[in-house]
C-alpha atoms as a PDB file:
ATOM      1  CA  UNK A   1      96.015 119.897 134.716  1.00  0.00           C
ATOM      2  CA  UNK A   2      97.420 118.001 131.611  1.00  0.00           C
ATOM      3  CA  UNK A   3      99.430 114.817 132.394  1.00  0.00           C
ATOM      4  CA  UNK A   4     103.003 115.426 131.943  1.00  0.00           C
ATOM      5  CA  UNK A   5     103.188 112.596 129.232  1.00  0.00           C
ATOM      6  CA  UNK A   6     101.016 114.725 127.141  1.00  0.00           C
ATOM      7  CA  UNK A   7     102.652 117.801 127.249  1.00  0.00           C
ATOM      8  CA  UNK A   8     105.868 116.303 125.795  1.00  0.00           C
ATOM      9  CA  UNK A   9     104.049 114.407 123.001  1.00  0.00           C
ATOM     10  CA  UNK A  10     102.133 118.168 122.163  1.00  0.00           C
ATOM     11  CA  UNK A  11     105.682 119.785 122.564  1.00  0.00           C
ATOM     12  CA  UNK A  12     106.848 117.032 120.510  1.00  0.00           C
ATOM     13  CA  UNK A  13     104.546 117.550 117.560  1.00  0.00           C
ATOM     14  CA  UNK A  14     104.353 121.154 117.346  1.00  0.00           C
ATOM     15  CA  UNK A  15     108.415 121.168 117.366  1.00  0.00           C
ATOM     16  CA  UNK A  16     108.008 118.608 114.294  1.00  0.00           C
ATOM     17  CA  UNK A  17     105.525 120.724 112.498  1.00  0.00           C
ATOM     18  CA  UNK A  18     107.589 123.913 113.015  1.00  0.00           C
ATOM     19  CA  UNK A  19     110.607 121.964 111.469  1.00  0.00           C
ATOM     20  CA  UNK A  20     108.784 120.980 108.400  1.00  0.00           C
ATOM     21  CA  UNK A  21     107.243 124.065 108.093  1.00  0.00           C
ATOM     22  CA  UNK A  22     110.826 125.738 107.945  1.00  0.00           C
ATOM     23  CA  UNK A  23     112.387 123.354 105.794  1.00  0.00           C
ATOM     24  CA  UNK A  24     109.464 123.665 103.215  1.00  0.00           C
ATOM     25  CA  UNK A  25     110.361 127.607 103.453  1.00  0.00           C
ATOM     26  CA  UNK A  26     113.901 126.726 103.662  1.00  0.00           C
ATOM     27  CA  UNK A  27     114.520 124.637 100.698  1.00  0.00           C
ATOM     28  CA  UNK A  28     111.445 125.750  98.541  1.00  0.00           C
ATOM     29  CA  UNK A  29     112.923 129.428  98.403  1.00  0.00           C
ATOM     30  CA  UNK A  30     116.307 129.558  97.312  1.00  0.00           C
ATOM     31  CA  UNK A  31     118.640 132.191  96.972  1.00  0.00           C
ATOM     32  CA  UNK A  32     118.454 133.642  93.120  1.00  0.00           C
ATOM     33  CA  UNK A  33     119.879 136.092  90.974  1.00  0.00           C
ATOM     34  CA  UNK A  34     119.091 137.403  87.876  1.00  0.00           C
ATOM     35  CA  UNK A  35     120.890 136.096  85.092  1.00  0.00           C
ATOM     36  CA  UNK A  36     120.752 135.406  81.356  1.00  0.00           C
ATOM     37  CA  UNK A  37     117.505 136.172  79.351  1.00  0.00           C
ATOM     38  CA  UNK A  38     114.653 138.466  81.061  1.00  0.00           C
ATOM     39  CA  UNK A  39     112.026 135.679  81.463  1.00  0.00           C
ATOM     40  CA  UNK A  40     108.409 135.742  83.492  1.00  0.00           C
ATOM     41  CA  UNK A  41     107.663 132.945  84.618  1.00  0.00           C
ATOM     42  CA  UNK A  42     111.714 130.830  85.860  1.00  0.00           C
ATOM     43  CA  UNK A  43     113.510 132.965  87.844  1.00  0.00           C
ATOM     44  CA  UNK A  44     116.979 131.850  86.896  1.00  0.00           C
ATOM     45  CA  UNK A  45     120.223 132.078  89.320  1.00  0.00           C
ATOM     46  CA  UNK A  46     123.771 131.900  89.049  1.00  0.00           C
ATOM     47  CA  UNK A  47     125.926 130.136  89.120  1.00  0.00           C
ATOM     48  CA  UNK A  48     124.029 127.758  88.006  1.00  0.00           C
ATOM     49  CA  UNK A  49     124.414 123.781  90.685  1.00  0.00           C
ATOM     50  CA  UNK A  50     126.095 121.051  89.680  1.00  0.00           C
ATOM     51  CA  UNK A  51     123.857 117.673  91.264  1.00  0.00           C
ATOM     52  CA  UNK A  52     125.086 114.941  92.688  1.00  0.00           C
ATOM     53  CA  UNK A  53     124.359 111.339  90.710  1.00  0.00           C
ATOM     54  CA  UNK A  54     121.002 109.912  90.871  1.00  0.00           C
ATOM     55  CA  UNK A  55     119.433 107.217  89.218  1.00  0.00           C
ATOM     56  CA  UNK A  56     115.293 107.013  89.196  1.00  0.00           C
ATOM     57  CA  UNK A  57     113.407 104.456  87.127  1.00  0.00           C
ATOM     58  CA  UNK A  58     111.531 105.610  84.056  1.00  0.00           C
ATOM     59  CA  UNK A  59     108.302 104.530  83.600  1.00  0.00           C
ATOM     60  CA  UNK A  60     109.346 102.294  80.725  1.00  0.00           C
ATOM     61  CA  UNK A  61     112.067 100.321  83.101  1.00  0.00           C
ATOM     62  CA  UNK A  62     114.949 102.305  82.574  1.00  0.00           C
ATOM     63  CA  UNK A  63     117.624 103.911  84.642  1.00  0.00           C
ATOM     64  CA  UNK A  64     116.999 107.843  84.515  1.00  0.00           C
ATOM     65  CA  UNK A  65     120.596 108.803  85.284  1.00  0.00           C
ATOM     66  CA  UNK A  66     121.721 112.738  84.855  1.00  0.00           C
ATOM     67  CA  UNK A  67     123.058 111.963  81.081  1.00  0.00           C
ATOM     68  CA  UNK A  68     120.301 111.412  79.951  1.00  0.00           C
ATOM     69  CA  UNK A  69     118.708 115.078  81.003  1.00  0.00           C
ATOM     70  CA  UNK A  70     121.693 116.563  79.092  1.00  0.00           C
ATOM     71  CA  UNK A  71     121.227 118.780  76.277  1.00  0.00           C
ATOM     72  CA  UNK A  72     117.257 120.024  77.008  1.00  0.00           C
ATOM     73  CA  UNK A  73     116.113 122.251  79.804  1.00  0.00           C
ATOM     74  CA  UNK A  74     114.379 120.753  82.068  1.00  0.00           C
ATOM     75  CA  UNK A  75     111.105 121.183  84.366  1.00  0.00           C
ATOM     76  CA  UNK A  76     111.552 118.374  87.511  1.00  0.00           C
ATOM     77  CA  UNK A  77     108.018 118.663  89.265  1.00  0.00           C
ATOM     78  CA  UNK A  78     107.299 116.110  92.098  1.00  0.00           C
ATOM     79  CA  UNK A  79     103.983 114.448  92.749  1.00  0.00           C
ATOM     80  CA  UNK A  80     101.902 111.103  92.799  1.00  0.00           C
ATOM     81  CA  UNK A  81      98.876 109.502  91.101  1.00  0.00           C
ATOM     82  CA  UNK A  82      96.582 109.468  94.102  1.00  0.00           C
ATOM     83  CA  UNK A  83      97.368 113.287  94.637  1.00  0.00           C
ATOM     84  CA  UNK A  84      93.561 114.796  94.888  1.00  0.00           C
ATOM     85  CA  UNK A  85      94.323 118.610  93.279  1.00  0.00           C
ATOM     86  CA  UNK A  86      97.361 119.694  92.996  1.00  0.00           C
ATOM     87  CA  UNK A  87      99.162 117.080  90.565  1.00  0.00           C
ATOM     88  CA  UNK A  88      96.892 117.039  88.064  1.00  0.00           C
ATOM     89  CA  UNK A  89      96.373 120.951  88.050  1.00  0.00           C
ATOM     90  CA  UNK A  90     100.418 121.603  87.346  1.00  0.00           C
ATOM     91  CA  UNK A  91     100.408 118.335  84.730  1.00  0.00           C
ATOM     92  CA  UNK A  92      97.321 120.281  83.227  1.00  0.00           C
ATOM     93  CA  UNK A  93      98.978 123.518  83.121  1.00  0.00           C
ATOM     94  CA  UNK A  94     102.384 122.211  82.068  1.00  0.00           C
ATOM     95  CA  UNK A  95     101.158 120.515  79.130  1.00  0.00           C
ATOM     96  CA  UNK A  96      99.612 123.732  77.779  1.00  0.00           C
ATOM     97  CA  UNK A  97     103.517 125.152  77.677  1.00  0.00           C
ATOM     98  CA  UNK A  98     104.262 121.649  76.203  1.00  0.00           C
ATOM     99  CA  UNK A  99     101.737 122.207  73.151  1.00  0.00           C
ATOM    100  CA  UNK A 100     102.993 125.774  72.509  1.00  0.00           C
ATOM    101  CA  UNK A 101     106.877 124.512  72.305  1.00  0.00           C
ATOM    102  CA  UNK A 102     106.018 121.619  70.266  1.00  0.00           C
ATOM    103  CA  UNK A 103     107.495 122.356  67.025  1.00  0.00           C
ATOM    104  CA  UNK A 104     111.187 123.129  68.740  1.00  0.00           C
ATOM    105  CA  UNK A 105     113.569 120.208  67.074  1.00  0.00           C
ATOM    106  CA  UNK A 106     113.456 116.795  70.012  1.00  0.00           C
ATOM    107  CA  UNK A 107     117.265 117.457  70.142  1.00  0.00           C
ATOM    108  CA  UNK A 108     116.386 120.856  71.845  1.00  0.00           C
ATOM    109  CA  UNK A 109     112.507 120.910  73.217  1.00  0.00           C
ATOM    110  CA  UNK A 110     112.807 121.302  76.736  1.00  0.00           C
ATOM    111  CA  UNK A 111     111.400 118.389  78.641  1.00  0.00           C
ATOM    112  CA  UNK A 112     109.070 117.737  82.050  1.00  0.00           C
ATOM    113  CA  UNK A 113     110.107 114.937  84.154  1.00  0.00           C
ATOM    114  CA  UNK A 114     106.847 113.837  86.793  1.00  0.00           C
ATOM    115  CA  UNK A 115     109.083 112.185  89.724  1.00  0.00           C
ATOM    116  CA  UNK A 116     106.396 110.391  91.598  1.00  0.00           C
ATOM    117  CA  UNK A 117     107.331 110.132  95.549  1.00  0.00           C
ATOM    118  CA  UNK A 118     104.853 107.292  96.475  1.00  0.00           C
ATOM    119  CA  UNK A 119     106.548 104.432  94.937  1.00  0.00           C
ATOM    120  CA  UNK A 120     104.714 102.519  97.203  1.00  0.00           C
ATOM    121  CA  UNK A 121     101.603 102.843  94.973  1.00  0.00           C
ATOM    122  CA  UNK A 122     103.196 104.160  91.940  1.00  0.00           C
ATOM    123  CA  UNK A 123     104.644 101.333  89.770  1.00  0.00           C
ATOM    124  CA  UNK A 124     106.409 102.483  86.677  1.00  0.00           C
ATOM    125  CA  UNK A 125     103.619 101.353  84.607  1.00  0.00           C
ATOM    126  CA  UNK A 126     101.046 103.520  86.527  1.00  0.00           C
ATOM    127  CA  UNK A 127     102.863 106.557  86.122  1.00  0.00           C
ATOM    128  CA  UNK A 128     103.046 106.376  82.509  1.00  0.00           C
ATOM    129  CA  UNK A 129     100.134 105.985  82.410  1.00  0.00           C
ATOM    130  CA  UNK A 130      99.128 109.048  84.430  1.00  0.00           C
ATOM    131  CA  UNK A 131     101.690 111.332  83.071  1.00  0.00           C
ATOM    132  CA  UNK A 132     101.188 110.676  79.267  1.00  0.00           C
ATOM    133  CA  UNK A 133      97.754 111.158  79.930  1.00  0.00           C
ATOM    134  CA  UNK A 134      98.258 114.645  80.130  1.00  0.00           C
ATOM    135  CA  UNK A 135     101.181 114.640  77.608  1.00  0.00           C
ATOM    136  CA  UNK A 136     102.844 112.485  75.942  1.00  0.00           C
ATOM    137  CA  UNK A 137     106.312 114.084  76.014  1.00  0.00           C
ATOM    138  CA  UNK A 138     105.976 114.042  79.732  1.00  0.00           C
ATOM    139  CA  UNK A 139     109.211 111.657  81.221  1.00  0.00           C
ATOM    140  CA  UNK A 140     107.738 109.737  84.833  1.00  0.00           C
ATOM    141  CA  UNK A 141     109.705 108.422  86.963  1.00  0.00           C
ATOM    142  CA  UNK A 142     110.171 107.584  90.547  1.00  0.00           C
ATOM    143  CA  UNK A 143     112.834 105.375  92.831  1.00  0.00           C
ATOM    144  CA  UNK A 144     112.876 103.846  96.031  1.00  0.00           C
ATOM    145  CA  UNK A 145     112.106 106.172  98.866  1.00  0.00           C
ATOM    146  CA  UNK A 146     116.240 106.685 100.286  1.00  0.00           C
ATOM    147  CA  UNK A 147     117.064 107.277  96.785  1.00  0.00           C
ATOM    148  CA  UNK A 148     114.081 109.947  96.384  1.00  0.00           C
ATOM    149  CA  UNK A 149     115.020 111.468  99.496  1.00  0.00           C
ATOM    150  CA  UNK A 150     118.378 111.765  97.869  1.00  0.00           C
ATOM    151  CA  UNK A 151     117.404 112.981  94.883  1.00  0.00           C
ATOM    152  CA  UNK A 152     114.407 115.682  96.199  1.00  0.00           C
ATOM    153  CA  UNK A 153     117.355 117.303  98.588  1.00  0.00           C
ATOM    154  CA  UNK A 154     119.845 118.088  96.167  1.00  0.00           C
ATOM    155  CA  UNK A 155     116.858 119.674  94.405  1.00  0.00           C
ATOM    156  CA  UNK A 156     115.828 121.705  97.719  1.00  0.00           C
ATOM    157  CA  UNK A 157     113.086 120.210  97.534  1.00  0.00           C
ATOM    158  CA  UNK A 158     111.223 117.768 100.258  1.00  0.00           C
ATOM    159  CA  UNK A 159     108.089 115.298 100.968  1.00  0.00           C
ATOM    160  CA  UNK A 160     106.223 113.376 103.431  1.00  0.00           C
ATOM    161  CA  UNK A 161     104.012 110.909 103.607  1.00  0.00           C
ATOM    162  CA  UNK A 162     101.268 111.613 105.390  1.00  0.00           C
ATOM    163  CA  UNK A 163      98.930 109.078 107.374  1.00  0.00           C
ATOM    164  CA  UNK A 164      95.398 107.868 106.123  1.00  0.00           C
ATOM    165  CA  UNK A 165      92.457 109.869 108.443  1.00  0.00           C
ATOM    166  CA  UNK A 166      91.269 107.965 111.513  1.00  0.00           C
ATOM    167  CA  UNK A 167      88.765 104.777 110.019  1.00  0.00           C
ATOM    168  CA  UNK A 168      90.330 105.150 107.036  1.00  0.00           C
ATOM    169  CA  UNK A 169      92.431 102.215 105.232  1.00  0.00           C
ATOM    170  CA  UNK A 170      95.706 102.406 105.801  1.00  0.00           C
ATOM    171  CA  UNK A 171      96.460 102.754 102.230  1.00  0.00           C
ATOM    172  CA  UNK A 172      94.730 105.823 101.823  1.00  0.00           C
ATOM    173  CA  UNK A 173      97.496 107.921 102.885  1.00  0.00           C
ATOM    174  CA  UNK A 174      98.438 111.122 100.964  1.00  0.00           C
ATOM    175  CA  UNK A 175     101.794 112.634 100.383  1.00  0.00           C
ATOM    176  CA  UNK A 176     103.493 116.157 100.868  1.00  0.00           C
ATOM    177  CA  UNK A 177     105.371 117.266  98.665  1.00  0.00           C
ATOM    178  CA  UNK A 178     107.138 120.563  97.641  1.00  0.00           C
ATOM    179  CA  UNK A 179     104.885 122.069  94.584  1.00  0.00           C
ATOM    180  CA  UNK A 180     107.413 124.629  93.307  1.00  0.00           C
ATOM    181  CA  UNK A 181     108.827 123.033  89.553  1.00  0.00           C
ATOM    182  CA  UNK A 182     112.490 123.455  89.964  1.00  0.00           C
ATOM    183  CA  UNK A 183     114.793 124.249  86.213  1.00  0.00           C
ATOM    184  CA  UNK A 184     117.739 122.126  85.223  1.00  0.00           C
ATOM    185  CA  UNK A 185     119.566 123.529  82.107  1.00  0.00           C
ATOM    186  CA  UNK A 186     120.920 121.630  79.027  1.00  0.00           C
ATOM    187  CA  UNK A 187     124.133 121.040  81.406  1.00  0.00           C
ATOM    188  CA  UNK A 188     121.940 119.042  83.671  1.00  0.00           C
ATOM    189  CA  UNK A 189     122.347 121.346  86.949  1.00  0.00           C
ATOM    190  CA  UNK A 190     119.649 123.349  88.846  1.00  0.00           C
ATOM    191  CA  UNK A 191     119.383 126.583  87.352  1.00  0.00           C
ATOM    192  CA  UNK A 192     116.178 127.765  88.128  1.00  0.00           C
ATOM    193  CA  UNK A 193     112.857 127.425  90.065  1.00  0.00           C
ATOM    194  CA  UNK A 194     109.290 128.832  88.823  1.00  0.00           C
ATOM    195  CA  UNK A 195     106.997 129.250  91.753  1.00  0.00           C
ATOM    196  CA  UNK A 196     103.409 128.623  91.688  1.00  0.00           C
ATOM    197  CA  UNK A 197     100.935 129.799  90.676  1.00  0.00           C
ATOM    198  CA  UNK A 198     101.775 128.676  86.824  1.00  0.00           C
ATOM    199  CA  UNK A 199     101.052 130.522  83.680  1.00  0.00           C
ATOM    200  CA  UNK A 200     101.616 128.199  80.951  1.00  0.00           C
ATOM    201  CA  UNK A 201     101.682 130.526  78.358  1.00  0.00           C
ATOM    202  CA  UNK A 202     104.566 132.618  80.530  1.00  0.00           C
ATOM    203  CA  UNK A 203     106.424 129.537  81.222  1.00  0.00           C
ATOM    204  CA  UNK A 204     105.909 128.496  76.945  1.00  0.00           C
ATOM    205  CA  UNK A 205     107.747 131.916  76.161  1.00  0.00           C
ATOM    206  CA  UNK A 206     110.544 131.316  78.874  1.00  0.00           C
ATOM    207  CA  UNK A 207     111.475 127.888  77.380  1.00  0.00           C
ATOM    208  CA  UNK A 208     111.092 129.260  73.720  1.00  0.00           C
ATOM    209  CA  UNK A 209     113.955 131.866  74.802  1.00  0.00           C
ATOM    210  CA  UNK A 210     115.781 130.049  76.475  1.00  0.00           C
ATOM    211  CA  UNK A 211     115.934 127.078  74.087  1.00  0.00           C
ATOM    212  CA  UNK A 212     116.706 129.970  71.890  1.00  0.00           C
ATOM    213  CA  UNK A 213     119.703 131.044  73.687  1.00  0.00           C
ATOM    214  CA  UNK A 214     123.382 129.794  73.880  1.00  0.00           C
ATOM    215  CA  UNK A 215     124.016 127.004  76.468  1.00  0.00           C
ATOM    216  CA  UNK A 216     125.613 128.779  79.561  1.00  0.00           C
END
């Protein structure tokens, strides 16, 4: 017969996985509508939300503050350097759609801003680094971890960090983190989400519309 103490603490972490579990579902799967331009890859919805203030620090020292993710569409997808597979598969990809809308005007050519959530490990400097190394128009960024949490959940989006194994160093923990990219528009508000898996050539011809059409 289990001891009563246990029980709970199963109870306990079953209940805590379940919650996760549903807020990943939750906040990873907004509500959408179509709206504007037929595209393949961003499913667009309207209206379109207005964020709340933020301010994350660029990899070069500076304040990332909503101004300056005016006038561009944007691509916000979170990661970290350490992550094993998945971040360096969706920089990979997303740089492919980067080449192919590289000769839209700077004022205009939509932009992909790397938000790191391990600030712990990721200085500004390393995440240059690791973002420009797949492209150099990439922005990276990241903040302390109250003002990520901020930031991720007015993006319905969410992340965890996630203990090292047992015998391993304590700084080998991994993160969690929501992989769907989610779309601001040249207004700055969240417009959009494209769900993996990624076609960069899809999400190239989305962008090149889009860019293409009047801001909403």
């Amino acid at each position: 017969m289990f001891n009563r103490t246990i029980v709970y603490v199963l109870v306990a972490a079953l209940a805590a996985g379940l919650g996760l579990w549903a807020a990943q579902r939750y906040f990873t799967s907004p509500a959408v509508t179509p709206s504007g331009p037929t595209t393949q890859a961003v499913r667009l919805f309207q209206p379109p939300r207005e964020l709340p203030a933020f301010s994350l620090r660029q990899s070069d020292g500076t304040a990332l503050v909503p101004g300056e993710l005016k006038g561009h569409w944007t691509l916000v997808f979170l990661g970290f350097t350490h992550c094993p597979d998945v971040c360096p598969t969706t920089l990979a990809q997303l740089s492919q759609a980067q080449k192919q809308w590289s000769a839209i005007p700077d004022s205009t050519r939509p932009r992909v801003l790397f938000a790191s959530v391990d600030p712990e490990r990721d200085t500004p400097d390393r995440i240059g680094e690791y973002a420009h190394g797949f492209h150099r128009d990439t922005i990276a960024a990241t903040a302390d971890i109250p003002a990520l949490e901020q930031f991720t959940r007015s993006l319905s989006l969410v992340f965890a960090k996630m203990p090292a194994e047992e015998g391993r160093p304590a700084d080998e923990y991994t993160m969690d983190h929501s992989a769907t990219i989610v779309v601001l528009d040249p207004k700055g508000r969240m417009a959009g989400v494209i769900q993996p898996p990624f076609d960069p050539n899809a999400i190239a011809s989305d962008f090149i519309a889009l860019t293409r059409e009047p801001s909403p």
